[in-house]
C-alpha atoms as a PDB file:
ATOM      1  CA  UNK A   1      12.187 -16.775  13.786  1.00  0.00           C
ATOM      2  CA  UNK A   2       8.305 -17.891  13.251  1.00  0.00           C
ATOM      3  CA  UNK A   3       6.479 -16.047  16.230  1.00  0.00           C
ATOM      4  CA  UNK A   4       3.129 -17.145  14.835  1.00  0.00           C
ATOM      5  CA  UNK A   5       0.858 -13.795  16.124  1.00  0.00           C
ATOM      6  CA  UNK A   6      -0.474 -13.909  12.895  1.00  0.00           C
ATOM      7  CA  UNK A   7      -0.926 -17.618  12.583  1.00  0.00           C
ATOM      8  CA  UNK A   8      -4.213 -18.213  10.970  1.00  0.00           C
ATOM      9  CA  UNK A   9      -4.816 -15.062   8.539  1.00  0.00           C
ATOM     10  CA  UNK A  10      -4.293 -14.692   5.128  1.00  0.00           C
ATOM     11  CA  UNK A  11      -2.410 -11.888   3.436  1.00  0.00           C
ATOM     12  CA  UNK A  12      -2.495 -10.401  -0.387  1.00  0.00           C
ATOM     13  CA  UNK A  13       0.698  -8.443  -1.430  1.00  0.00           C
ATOM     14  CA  UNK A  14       0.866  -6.926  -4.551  1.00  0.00           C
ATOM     15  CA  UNK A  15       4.190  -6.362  -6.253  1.00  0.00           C
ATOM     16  CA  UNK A  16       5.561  -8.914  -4.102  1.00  0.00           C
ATOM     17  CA  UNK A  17       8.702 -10.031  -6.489  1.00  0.00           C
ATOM     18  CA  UNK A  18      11.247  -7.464  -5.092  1.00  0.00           C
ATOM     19  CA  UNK A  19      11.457  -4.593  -3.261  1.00  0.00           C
ATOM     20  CA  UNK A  20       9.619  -3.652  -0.242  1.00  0.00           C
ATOM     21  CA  UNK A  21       6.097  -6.165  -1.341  1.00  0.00           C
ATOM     22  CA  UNK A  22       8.971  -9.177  -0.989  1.00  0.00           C
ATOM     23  CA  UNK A  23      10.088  -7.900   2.374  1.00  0.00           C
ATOM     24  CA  UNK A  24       6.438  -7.517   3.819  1.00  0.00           C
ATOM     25  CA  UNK A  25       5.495 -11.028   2.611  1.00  0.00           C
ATOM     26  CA  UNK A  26       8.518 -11.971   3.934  1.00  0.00           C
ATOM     27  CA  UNK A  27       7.596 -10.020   7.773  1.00  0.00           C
ATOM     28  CA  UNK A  28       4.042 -11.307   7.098  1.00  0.00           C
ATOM     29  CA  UNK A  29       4.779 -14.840   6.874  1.00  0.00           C
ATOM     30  CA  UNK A  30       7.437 -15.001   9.729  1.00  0.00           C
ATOM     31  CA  UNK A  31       4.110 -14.085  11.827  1.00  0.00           C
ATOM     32  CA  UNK A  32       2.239 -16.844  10.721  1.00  0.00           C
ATOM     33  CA  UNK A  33       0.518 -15.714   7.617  1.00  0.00           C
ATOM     34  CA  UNK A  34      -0.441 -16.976   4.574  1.00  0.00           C
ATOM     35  CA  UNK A  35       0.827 -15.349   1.610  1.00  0.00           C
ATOM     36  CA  UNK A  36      -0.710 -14.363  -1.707  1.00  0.00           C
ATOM     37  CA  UNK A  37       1.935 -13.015  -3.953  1.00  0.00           C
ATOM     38  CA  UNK A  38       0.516 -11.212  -6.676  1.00  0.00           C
ATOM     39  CA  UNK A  39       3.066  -9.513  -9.559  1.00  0.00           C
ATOM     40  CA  UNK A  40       4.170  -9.642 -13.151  1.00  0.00           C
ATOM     41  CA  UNK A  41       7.374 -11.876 -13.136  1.00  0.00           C
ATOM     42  CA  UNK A  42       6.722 -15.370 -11.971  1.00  0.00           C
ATOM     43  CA  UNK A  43      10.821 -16.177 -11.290  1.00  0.00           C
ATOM     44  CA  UNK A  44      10.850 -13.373  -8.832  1.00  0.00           C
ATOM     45  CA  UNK A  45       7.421 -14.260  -7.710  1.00  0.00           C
ATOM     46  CA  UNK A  46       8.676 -17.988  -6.877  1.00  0.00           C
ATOM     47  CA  UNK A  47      11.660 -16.708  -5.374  1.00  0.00           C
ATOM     48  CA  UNK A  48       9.396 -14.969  -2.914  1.00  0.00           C
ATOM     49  CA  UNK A  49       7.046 -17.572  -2.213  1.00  0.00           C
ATOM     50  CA  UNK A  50      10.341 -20.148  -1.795  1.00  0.00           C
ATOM     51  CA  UNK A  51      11.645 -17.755   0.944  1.00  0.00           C
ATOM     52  CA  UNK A  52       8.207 -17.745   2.718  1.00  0.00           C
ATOM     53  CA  UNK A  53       8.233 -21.381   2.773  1.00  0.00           C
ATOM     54  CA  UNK A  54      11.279 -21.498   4.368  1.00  0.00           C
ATOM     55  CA  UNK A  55       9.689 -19.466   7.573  1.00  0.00           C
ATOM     56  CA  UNK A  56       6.857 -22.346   7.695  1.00  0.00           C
ATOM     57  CA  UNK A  57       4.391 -20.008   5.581  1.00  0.00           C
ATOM     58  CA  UNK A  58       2.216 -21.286   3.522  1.00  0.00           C
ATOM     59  CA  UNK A  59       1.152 -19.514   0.079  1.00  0.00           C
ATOM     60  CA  UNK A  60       0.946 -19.202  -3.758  1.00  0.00           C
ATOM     61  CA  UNK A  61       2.025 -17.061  -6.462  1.00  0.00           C
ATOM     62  CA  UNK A  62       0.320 -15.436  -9.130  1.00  0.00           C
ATOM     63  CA  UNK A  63       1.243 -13.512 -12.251  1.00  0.00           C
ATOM     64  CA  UNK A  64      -0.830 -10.788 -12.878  1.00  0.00           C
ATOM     65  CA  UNK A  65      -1.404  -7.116 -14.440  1.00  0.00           C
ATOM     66  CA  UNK A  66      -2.901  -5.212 -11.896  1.00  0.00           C
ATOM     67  CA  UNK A  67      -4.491  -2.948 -14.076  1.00  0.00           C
ATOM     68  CA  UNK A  68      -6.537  -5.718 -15.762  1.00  0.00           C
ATOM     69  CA  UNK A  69      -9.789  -6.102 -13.701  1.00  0.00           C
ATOM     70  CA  UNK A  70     -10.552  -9.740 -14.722  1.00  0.00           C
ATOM     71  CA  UNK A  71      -7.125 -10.846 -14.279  1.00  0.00           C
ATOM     72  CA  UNK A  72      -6.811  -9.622 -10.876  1.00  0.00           C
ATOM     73  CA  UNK A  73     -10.470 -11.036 -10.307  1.00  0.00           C
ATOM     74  CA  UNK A  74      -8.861 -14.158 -10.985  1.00  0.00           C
ATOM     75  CA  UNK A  75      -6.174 -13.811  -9.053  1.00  0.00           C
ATOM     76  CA  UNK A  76      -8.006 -13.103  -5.787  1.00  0.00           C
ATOM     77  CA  UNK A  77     -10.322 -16.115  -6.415  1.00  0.00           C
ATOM     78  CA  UNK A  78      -6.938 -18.315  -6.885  1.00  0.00           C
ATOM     79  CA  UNK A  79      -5.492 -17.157  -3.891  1.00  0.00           C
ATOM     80  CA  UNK A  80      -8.659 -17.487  -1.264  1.00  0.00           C
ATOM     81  CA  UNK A  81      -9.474 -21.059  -3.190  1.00  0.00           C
ATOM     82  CA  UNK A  82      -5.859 -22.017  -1.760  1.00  0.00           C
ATOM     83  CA  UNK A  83      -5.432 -20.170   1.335  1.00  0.00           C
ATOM     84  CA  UNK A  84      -8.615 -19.061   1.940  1.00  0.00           C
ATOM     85  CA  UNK A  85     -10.617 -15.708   2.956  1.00  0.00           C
ATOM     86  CA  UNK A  86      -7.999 -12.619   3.000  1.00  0.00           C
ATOM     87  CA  UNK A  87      -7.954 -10.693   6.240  1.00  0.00           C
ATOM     88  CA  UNK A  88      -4.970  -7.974   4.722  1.00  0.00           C
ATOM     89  CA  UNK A  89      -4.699  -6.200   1.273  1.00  0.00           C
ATOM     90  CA  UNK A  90      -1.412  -4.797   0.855  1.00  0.00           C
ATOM     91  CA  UNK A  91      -1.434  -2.453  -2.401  1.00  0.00           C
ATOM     92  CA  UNK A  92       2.258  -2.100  -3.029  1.00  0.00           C
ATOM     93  CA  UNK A  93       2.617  -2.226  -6.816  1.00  0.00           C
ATOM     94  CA  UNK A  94       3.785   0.287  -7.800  1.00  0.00           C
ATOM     95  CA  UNK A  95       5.687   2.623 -10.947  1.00  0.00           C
ATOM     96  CA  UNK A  96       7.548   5.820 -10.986  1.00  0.00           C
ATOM     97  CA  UNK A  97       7.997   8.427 -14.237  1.00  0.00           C
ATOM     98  CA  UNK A  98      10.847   7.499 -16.180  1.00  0.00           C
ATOM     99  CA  UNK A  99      12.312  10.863 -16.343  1.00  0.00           C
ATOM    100  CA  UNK A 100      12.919  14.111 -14.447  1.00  0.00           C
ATOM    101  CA  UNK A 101      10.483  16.579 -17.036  1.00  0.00           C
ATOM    102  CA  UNK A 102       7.876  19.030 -16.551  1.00  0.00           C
ATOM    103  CA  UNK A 103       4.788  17.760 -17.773  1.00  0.00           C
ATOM    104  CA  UNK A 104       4.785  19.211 -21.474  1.00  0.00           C
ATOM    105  CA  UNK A 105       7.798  16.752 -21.588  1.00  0.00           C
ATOM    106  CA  UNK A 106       6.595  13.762 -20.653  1.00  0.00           C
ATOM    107  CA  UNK A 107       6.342  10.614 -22.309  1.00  0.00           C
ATOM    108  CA  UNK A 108       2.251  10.589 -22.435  1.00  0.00           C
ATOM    109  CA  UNK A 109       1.955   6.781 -22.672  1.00  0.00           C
ATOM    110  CA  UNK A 110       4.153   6.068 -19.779  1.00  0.00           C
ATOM    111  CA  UNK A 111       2.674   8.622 -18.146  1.00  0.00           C
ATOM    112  CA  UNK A 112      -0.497   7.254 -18.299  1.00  0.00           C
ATOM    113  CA  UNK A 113       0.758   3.923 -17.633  1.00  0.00           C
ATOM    114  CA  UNK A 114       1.876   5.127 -14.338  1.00  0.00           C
ATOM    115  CA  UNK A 115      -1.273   6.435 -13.200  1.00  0.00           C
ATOM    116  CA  UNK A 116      -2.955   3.227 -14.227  1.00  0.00           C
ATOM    117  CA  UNK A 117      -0.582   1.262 -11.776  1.00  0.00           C
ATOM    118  CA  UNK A 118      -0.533   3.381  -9.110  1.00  0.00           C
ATOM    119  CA  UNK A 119      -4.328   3.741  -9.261  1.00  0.00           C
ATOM    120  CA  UNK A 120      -5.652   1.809 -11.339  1.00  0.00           C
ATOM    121  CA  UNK A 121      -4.223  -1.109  -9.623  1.00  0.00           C
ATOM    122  CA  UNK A 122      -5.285   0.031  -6.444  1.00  0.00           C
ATOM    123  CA  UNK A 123      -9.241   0.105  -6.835  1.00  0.00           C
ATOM    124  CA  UNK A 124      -9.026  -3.447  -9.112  1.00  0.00           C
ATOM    125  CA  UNK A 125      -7.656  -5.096  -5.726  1.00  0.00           C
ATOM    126  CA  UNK A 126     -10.264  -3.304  -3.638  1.00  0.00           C
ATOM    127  CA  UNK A 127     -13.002  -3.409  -5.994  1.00  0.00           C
ATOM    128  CA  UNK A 128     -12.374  -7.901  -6.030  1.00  0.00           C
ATOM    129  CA  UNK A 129     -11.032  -7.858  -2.169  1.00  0.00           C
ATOM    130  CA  UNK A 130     -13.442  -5.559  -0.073  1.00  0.00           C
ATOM    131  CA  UNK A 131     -16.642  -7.542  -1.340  1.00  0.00           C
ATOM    132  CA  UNK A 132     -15.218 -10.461   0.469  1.00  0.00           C
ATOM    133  CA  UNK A 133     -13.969  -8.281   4.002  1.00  0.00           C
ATOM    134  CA  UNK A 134     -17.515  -6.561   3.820  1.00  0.00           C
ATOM    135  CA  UNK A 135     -19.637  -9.890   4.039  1.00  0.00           C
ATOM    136  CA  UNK A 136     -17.352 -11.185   6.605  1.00  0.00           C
ATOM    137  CA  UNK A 137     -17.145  -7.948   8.842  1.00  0.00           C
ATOM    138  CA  UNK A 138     -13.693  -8.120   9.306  1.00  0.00           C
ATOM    139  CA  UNK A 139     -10.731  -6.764   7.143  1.00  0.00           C
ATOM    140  CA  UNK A 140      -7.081  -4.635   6.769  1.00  0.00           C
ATOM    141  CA  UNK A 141      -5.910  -2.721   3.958  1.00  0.00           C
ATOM    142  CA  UNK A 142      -2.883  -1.188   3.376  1.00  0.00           C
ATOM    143  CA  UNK A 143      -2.302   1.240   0.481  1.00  0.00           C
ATOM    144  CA  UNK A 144       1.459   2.026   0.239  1.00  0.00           C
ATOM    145  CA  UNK A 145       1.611   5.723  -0.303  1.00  0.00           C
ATOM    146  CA  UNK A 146       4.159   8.327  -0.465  1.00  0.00           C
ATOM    147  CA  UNK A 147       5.221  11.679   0.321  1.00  0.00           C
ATOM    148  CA  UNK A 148       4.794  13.030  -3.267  1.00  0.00           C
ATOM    149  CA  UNK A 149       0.967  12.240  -2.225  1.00  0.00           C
ATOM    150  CA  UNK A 150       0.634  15.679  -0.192  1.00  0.00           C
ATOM    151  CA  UNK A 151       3.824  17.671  -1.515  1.00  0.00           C
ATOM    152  CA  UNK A 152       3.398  19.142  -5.465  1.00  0.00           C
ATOM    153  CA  UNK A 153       6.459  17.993  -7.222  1.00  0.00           C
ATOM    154  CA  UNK A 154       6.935  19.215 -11.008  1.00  0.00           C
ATOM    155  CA  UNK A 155       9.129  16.497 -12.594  1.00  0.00           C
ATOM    156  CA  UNK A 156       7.330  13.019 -11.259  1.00  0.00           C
ATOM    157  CA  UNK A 157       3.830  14.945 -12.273  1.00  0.00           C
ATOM    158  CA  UNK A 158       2.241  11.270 -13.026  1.00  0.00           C
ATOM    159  CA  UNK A 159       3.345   9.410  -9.610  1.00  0.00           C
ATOM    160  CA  UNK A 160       2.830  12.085  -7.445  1.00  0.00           C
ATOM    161  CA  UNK A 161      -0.620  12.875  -9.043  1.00  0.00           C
ATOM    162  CA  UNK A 162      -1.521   9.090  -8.861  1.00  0.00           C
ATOM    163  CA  UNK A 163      -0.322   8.998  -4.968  1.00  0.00           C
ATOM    164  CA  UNK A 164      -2.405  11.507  -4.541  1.00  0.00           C
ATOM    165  CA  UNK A 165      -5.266   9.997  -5.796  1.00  0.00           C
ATOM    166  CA  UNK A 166      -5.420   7.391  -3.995  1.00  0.00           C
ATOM    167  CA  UNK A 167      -4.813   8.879  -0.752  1.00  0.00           C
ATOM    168  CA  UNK A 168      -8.158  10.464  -1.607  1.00  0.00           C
ATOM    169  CA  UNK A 169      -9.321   6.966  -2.977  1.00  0.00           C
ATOM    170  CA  UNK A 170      -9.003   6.216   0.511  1.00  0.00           C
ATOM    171  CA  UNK A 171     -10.402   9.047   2.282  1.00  0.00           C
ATOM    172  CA  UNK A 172     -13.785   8.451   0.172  1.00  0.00           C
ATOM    173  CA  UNK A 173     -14.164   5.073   1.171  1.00  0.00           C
ATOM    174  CA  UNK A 174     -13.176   5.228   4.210  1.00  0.00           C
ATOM    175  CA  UNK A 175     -16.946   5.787   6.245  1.00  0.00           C
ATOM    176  CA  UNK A 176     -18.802   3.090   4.009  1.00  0.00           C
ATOM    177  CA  UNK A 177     -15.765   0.668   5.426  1.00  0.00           C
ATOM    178  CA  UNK A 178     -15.986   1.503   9.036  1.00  0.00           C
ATOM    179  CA  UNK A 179     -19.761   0.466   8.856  1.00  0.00           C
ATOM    180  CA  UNK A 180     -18.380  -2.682   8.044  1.00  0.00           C
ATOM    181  CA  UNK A 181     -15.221  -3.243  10.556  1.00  0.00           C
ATOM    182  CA  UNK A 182     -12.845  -2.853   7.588  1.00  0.00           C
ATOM    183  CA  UNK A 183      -9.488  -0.888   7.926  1.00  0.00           C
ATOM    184  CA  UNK A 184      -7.848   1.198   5.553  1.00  0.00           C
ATOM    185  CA  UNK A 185      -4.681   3.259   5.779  1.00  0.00           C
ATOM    186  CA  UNK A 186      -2.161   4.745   3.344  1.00  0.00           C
ATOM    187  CA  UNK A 187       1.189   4.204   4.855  1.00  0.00           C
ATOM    188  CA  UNK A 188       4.540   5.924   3.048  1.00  0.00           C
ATOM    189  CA  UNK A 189       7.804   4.342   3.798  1.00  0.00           C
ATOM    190  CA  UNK A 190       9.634   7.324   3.059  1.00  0.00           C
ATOM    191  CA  UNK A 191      12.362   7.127   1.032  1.00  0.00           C
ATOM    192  CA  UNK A 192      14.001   3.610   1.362  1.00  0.00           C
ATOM    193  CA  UNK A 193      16.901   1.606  -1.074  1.00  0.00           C
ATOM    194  CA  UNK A 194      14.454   0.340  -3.511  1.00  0.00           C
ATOM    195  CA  UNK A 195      15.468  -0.673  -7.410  1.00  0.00           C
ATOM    196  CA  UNK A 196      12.463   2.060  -8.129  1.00  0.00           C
ATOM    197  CA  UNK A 197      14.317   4.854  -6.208  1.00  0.00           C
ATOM    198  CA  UNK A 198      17.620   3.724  -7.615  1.00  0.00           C
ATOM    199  CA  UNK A 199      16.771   4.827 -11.222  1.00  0.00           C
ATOM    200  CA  UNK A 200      15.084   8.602  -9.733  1.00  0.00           C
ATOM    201  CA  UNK A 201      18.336  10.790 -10.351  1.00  0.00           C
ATOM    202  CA  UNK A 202      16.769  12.867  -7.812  1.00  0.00           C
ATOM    203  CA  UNK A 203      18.433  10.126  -5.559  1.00  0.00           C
ATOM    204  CA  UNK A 204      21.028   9.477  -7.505  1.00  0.00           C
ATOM    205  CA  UNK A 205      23.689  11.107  -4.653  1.00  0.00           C
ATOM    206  CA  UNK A 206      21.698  10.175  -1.362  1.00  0.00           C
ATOM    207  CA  UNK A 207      23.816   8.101   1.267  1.00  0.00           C
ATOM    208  CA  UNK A 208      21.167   7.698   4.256  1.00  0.00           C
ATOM    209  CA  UNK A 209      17.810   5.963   3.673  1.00  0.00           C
ATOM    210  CA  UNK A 210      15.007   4.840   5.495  1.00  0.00           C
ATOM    211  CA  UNK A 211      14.905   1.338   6.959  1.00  0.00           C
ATOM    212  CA  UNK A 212      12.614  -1.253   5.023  1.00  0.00           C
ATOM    213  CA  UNK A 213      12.781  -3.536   8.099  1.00  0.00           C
ATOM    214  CA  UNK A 214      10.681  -0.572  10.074  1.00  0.00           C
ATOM    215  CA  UNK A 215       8.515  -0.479   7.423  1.00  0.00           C
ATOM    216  CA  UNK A 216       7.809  -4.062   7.288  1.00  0.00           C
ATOM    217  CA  UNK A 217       7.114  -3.890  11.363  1.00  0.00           C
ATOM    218  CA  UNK A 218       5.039  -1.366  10.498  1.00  0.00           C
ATOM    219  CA  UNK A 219       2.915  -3.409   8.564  1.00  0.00           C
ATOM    220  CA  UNK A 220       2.951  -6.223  10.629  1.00  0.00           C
ATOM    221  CA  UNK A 221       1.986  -4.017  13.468  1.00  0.00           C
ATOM    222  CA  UNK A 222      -1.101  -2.063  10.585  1.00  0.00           C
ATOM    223  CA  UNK A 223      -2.028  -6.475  10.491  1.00  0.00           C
ATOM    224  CA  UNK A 224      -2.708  -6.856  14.358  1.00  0.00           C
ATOM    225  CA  UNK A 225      -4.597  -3.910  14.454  1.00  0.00           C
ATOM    226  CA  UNK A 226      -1.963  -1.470  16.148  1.00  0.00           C
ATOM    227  CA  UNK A 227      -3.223   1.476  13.822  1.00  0.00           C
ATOM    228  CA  UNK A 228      -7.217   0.739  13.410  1.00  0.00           C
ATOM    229  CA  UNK A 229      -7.648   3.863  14.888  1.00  0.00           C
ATOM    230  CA  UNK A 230      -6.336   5.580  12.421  1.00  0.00           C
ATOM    231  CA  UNK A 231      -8.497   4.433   9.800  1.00  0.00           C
ATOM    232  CA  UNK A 232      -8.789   6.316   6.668  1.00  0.00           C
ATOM    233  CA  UNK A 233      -5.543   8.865   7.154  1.00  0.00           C
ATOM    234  CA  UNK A 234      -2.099   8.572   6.057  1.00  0.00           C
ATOM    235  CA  UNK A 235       0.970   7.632   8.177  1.00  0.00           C
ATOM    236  CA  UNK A 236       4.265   8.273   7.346  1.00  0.00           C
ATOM    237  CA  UNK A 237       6.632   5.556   8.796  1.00  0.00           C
ATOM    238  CA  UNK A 238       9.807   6.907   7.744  1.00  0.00           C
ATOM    239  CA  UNK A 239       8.696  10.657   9.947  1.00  0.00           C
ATOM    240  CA  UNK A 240       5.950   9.776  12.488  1.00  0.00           C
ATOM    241  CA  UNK A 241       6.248   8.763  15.961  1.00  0.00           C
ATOM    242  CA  UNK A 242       3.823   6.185  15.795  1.00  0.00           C
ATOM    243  CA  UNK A 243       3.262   6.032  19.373  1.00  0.00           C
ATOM    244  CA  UNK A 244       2.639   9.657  19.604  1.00  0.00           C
ATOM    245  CA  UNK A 245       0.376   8.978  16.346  1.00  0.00           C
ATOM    246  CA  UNK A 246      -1.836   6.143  17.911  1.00  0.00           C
ATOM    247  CA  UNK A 247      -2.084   7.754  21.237  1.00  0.00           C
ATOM    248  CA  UNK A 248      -3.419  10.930  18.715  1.00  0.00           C
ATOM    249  CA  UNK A 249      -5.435   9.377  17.214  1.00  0.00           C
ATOM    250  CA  UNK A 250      -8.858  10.646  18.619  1.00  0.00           C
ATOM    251  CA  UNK A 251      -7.619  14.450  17.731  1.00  0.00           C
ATOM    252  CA  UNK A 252      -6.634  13.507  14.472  1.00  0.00           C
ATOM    253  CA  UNK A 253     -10.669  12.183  14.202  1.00  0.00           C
ATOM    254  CA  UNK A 254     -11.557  15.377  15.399  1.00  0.00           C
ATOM    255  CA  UNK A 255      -9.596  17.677  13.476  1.00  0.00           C
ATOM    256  CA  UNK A 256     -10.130  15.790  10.672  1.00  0.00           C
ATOM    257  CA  UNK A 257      -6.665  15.752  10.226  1.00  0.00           C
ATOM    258  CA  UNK A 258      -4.167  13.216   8.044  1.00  0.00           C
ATOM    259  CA  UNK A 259      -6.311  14.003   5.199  1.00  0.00           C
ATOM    260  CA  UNK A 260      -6.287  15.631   2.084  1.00  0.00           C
ATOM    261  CA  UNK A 261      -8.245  18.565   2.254  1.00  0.00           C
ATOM    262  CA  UNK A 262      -8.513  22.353   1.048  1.00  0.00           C
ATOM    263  CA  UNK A 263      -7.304  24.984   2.817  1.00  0.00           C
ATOM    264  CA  UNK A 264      -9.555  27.877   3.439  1.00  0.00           C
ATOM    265  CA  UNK A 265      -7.860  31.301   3.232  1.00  0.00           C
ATOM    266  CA  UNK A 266      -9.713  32.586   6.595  1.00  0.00           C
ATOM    267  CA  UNK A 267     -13.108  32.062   8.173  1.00  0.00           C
ATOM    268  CA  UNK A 268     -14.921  34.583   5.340  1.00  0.00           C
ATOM    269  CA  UNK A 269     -13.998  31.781   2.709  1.00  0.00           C
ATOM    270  CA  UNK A 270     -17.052  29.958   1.253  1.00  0.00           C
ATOM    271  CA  UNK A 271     -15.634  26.749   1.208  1.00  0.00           C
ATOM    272  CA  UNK A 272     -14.233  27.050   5.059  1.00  0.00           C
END
């Protein structure tokens, strides 16, 4: 049922076809949002955006590479000309190695190719979305993240090297966008029924799963503003208590904590 607590805003998912980017847009526009839905295949695409209509949301689709800069350019201009200014990036898109291999195994072009999704993708949203959130003073960004972001894993080297990245993507930018009243948080849903984790054999035998309706309140909940206080650090939503996380959140400032960061080996360590 429409509740409408969004009514008003505009939202940009990316990889919004399937998976968990089609059940946020779907969350997103049950609040009242407008929908951008941004992805490569414009039948699942359609199939998204006909579901949002039916919960009274307005919004458009768009076929797009995310890892070509001008396209995605476009896109953004195509989706504020329609809906207008967008108050929530949601960086979902996302790609997983093929295979199970150490590194000197790998397929080096899909390799890549992952890396240029998962980060790639990433900084061309933000780098044609944040111009737009800074001049207005106002924004919300969600980077979908993982686990592999803060865990070493040896045989899915490129997307746990891309999460990763952009975990620290968001740690850098994170001061120049609180000048500016702009949120950003990388939010893992844990391990959830998706058709990306149903091709990892490392699932292959795994019964229990996290919910992808929690994650999707989740992310309505990152659009009002619940987590703004925990701008810049990563949540886990299929581990945290979230109310125990938001109520941290002033430690977490002050320990600097929810971060990537090196460890120093004891207080005689240079880089302590």
């Amino acid at each position: 049922m429409r509740s409408g607590t969004l009514e008003g805003q505009v939202a940009l998912i990316t990889g919004a076809g399937r998976g968990i980017g089609r059940e946020i847009a779907l969350g997103l526009a049950a609040e009242g949002m407008a929908v951008g839905l941004v992805g490569r295949t414009l039948e699942t695409l359609t199939g998204t955006l006909k579901a949002c209509a039916k919960e009274g949301a307005r919004g458009i689709a768009v076929t797009v590479d995310v890892t070509k800069l001008g396209a995605v350019r476009e896109a953004v201009r195509s989706v504020e000309r329609d809906l207008g200014p967008i108050d929530l990036l949601v960086n979902n898109a996302g790609q997983v190695d093929r295979t199970e291999v150490p590194i000197w195994e790998v397929d080096a072009g899909q390799w890549w190719q992952v890396i240029e999704v998962n980060l790639r993708g990433p900084f061309n949203l933000l780098r044609s979305v944040l111009p737009g959130m800074v001049a207005r003073r106002r924004g919300r960004v969600i980077n979908l993240n993982s686990g592999f972001a803060v865990r070493p894993d040896g045989h899915y080297t490129a997307y746990a090297t891309s999460k990763g990245a952009l975990l620290q993507l968001s740690d850098n930018i994170a001061d120049s966008l609180a000048a500016h009243h702009v949120v950003v948080l990388d939010v893992s849903p844990g391990a959830v029924a998706t058709d990306m984790t149903a091709g990892m054999p490392m699932f292959k035998d795994r019964t229990e799963w996290n919910s992808i309706p929690y994650m999707v309140a989740v992310a309505v909940d990152a659009a009002r503003g619940r987590f703004d206080a925990l701008h810049g650090r990563f949540i886990h939503a299929g581990r945290d208590d979230l109310e125990q996380l938001v109520a941290q959140a002033e430690r977490i400032r002050a320990l600097d904590a929810r971060t990537l960061r090196l460890r120093p080996y004891g207080d005689d360590d240079p880089l302590a």
